[in-house]
Protein backbone atom coordinates (compact mmCIF):
# COMPACT_ATOMS: atom_id res chain seq x y z
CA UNK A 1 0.00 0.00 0.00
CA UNK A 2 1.82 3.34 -0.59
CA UNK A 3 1.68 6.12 1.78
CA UNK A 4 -0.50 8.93 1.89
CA UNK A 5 1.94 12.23 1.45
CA UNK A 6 1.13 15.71 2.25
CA UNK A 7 2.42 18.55 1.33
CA UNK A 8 3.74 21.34 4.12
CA UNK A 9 5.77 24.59 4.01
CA UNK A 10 9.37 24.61 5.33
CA UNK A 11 12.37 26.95 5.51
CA UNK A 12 14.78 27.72 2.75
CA UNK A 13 17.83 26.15 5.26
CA UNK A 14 15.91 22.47 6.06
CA UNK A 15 14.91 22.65 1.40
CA UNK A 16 18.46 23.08 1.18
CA UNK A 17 19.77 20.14 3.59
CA UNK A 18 17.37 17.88 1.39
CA UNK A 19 18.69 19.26 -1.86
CA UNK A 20 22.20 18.77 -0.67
CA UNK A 21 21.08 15.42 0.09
CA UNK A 22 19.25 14.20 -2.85
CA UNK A 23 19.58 17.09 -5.91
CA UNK A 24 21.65 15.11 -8.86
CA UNK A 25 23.32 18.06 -10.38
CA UNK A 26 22.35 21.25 -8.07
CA UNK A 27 23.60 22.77 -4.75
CA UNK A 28 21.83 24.29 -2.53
CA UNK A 29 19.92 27.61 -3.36
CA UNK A 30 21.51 30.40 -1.95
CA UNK A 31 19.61 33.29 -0.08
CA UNK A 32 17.09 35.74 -1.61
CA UNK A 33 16.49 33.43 -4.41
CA UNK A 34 13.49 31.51 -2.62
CA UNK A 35 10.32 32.98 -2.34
CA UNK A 36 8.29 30.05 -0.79
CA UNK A 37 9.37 26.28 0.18
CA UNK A 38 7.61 23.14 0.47
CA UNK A 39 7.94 20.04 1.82
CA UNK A 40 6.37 16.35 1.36
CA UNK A 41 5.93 14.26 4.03
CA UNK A 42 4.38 11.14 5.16
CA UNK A 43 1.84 10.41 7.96
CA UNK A 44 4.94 10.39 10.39
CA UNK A 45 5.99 13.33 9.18
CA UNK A 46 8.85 11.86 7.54
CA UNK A 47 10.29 14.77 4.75
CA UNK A 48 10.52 12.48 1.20
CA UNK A 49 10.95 16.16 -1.20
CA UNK A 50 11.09 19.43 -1.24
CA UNK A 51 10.76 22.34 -3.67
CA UNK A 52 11.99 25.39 -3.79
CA UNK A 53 10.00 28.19 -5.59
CA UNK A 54 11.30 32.26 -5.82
CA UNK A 55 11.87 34.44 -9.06
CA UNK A 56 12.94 33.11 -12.52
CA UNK A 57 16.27 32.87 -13.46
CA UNK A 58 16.34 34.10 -17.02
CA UNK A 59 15.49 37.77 -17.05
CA UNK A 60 13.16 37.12 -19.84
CA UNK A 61 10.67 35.06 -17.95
CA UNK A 62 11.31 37.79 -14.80
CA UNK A 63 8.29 39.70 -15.29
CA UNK A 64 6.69 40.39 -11.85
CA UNK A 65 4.13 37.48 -11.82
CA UNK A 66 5.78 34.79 -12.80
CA UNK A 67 6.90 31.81 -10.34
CA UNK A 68 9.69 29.66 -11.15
CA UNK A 69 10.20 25.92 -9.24
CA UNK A 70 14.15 26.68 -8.75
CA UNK A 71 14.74 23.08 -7.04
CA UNK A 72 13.21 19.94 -6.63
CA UNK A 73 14.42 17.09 -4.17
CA UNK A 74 13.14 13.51 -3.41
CA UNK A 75 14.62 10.37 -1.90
CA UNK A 76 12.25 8.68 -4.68
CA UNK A 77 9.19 8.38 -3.12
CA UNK A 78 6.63 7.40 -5.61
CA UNK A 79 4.24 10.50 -6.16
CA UNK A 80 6.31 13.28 -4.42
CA UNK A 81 7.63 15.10 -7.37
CA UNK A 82 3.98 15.12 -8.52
CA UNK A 83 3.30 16.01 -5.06
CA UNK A 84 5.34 18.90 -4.48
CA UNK A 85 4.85 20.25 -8.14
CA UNK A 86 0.99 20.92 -7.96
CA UNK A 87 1.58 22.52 -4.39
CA UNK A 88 3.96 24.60 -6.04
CA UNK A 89 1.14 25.46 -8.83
CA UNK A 90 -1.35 26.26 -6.53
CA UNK A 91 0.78 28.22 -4.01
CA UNK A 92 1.76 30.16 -7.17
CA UNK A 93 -1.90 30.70 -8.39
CA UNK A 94 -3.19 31.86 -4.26
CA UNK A 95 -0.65 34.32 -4.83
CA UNK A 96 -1.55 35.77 -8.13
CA UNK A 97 0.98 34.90 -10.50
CA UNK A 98 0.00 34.40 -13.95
CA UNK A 99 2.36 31.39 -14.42
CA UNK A 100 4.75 28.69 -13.54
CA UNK A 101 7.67 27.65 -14.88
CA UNK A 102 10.33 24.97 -14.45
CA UNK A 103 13.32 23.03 -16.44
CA UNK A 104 14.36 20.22 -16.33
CA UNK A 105 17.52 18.40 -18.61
CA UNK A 106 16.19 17.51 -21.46
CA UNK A 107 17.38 13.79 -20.79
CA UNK A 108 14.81 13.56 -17.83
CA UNK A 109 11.33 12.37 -19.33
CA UNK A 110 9.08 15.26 -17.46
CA UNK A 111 6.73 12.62 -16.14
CA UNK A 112 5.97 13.89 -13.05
CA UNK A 113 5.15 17.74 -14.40
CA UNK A 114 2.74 16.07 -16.52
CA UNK A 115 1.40 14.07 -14.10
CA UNK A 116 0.62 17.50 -11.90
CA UNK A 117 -0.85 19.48 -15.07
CA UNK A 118 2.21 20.89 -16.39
CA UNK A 119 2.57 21.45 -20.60
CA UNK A 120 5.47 21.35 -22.47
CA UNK A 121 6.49 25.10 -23.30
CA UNK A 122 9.99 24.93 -24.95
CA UNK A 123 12.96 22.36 -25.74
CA UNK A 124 16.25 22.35 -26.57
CA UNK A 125 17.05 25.51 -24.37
CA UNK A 126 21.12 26.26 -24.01
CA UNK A 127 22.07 27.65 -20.76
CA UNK A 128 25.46 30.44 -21.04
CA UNK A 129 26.17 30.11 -17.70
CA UNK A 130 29.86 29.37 -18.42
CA UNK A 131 30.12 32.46 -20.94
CA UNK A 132 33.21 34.39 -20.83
CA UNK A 133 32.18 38.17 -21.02
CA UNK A 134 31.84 41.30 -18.45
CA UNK A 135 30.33 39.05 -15.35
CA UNK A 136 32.43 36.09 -14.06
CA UNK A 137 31.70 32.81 -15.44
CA UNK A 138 29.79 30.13 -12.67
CA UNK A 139 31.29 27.05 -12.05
CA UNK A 140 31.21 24.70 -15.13
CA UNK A 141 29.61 21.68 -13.78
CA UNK A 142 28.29 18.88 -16.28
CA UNK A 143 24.96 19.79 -16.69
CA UNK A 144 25.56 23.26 -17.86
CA UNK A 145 26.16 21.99 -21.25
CA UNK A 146 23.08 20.19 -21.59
CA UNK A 147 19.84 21.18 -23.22
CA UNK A 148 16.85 22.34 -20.88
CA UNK A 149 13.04 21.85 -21.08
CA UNK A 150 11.25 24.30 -20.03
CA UNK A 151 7.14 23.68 -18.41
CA UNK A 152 4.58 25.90 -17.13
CA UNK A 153 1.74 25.86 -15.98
CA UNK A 154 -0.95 29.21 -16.97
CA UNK A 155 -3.47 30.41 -14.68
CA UNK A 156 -4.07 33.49 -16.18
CA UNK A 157 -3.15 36.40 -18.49
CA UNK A 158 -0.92 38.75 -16.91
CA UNK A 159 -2.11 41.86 -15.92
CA UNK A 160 -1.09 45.48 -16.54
CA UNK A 161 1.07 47.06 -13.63
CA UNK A 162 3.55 49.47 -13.01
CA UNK A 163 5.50 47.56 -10.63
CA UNK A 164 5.59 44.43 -12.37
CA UNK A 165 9.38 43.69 -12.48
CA UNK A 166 12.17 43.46 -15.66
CA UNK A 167 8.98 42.79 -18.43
CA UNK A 168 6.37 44.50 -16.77
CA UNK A 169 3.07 45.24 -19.22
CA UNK A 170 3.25 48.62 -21.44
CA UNK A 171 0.09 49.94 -19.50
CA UNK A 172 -1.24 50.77 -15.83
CA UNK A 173 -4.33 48.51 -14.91
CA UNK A 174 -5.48 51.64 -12.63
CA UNK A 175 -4.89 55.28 -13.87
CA UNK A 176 -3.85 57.55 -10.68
CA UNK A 177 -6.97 59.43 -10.96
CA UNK A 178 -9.42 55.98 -10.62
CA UNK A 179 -7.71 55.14 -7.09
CA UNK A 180 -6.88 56.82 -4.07
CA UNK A 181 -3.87 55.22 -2.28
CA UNK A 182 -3.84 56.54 1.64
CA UNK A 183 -0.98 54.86 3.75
C-alpha cells in the first residue's frame, strides 16, 4: 500500500539540507532566491521532497508574476515530485501569478510535471552560464552543457502594472486618478 503524502511549508535552510542530500546536479539555493518552500511528508511526518520556488532565473521570464520551481528534491518516493509540483502550482496561483515555470535536462522524461498538469512550453534551451564576457563565469559543472526543457503551468493572463518587475506590461491597470492610495 503506498503512503499517503502531504504537502507542508518549510524553511529555505531544512529545502536546502534535502537538496544537498538528494539534488543530482544542483547545490543548494543560496539566499534571496526563494520565495516560498515546500515540503512532502508522510503520515509520520517523515520529509521524502522538497521544492523550492522564488523568481525566474532568465530575465526574460522575470516579469513580476511569474513563479519559477528553482529546485526539486526527493529520496524517490513514488508521487512526491507530482506532489510537491501541484503545491507549487497552486501556491503560485493563491498568490496571483500568472504562471509557472520549471526546467528540467532535457534527458529527464518530465513525467511527473505532466502528471501534476504541467505542458510542455519549450525544448532544446542552451544555458550560457559558463560564458566568458563582463560578469564572471559560474562554475562549469556537467549539466551546464546540456539542453533544458522548459514547463509551465498558466493560470491566467498577466495583468497590466507598473510595478511588475524586468517585463512588466506597457500599461497601468489603474490610472492615478481611478484610485486613491492613503498609507
Amino acid at each position: 500500500m503506498q503512503r499517503r503524502l502531504l504537502c507542508v511549508p518549510t524553511t529555505l535552510p531544512r529545502a536546502n539540507e534535502c537538496v544537498g542530500r538528494w539534488h543530482r546536479h544542483h547545490a543548494a539555493l543560496p539566499g534571496g532566491f526563494a520565495w516560498f518552500c515546500v515540503a512532502c511528508v508522510d503520515e509520520s511526518g517523515a520529509i521524502h521532497g522538497v521544492a523550492i520556488a522564488g523568481r525566474p532565473t532568465n530575465r526574460n521570464n522575470d516579469d513580476g508574476q511569474t513563479v519559477e520551481v528553482l529546485r526539486v528534491a526527493t529520496d524517490g518516493e513514488p508521487n512526491a515530485c507530482s506532489a510537491l509540483l501541484g503545491a507549487c502550482a497552486r501556491a503560485a496561483q493563491a498568490i496571483g501569478a500568472w504562471r509557472i515555470i520549471t526546467y528540467t535536462l532535457e534527458s529527464e522524461g518530465g513525467t511527473s510535471l505532466r502528471g501534476a498538469g504541467w505542458a510542455l512550453e519549450s525544448a532544446g534551451i542552451r544555458s550560457w552560464w559558463t560564458h566568458t564576457g563582463t560578469r564572471t563565469p559560474a562554475v562549469n559543472r556537467e549539466h551546464m552543457s546540456s539542453a533544458k526543457t522548459r514547463w509551465a503551468k498558466t493560470f491566467r493572463s498577466p495583468v497590466a502594472c507598473e510595478f511588475g518587475g524586468a517585463r512588466a506590461a506597457q500599461s497601468v491597470l489603474f490610472a492615478e486618478s481611478d484610485q486613491e492610495v492613503t498609507t
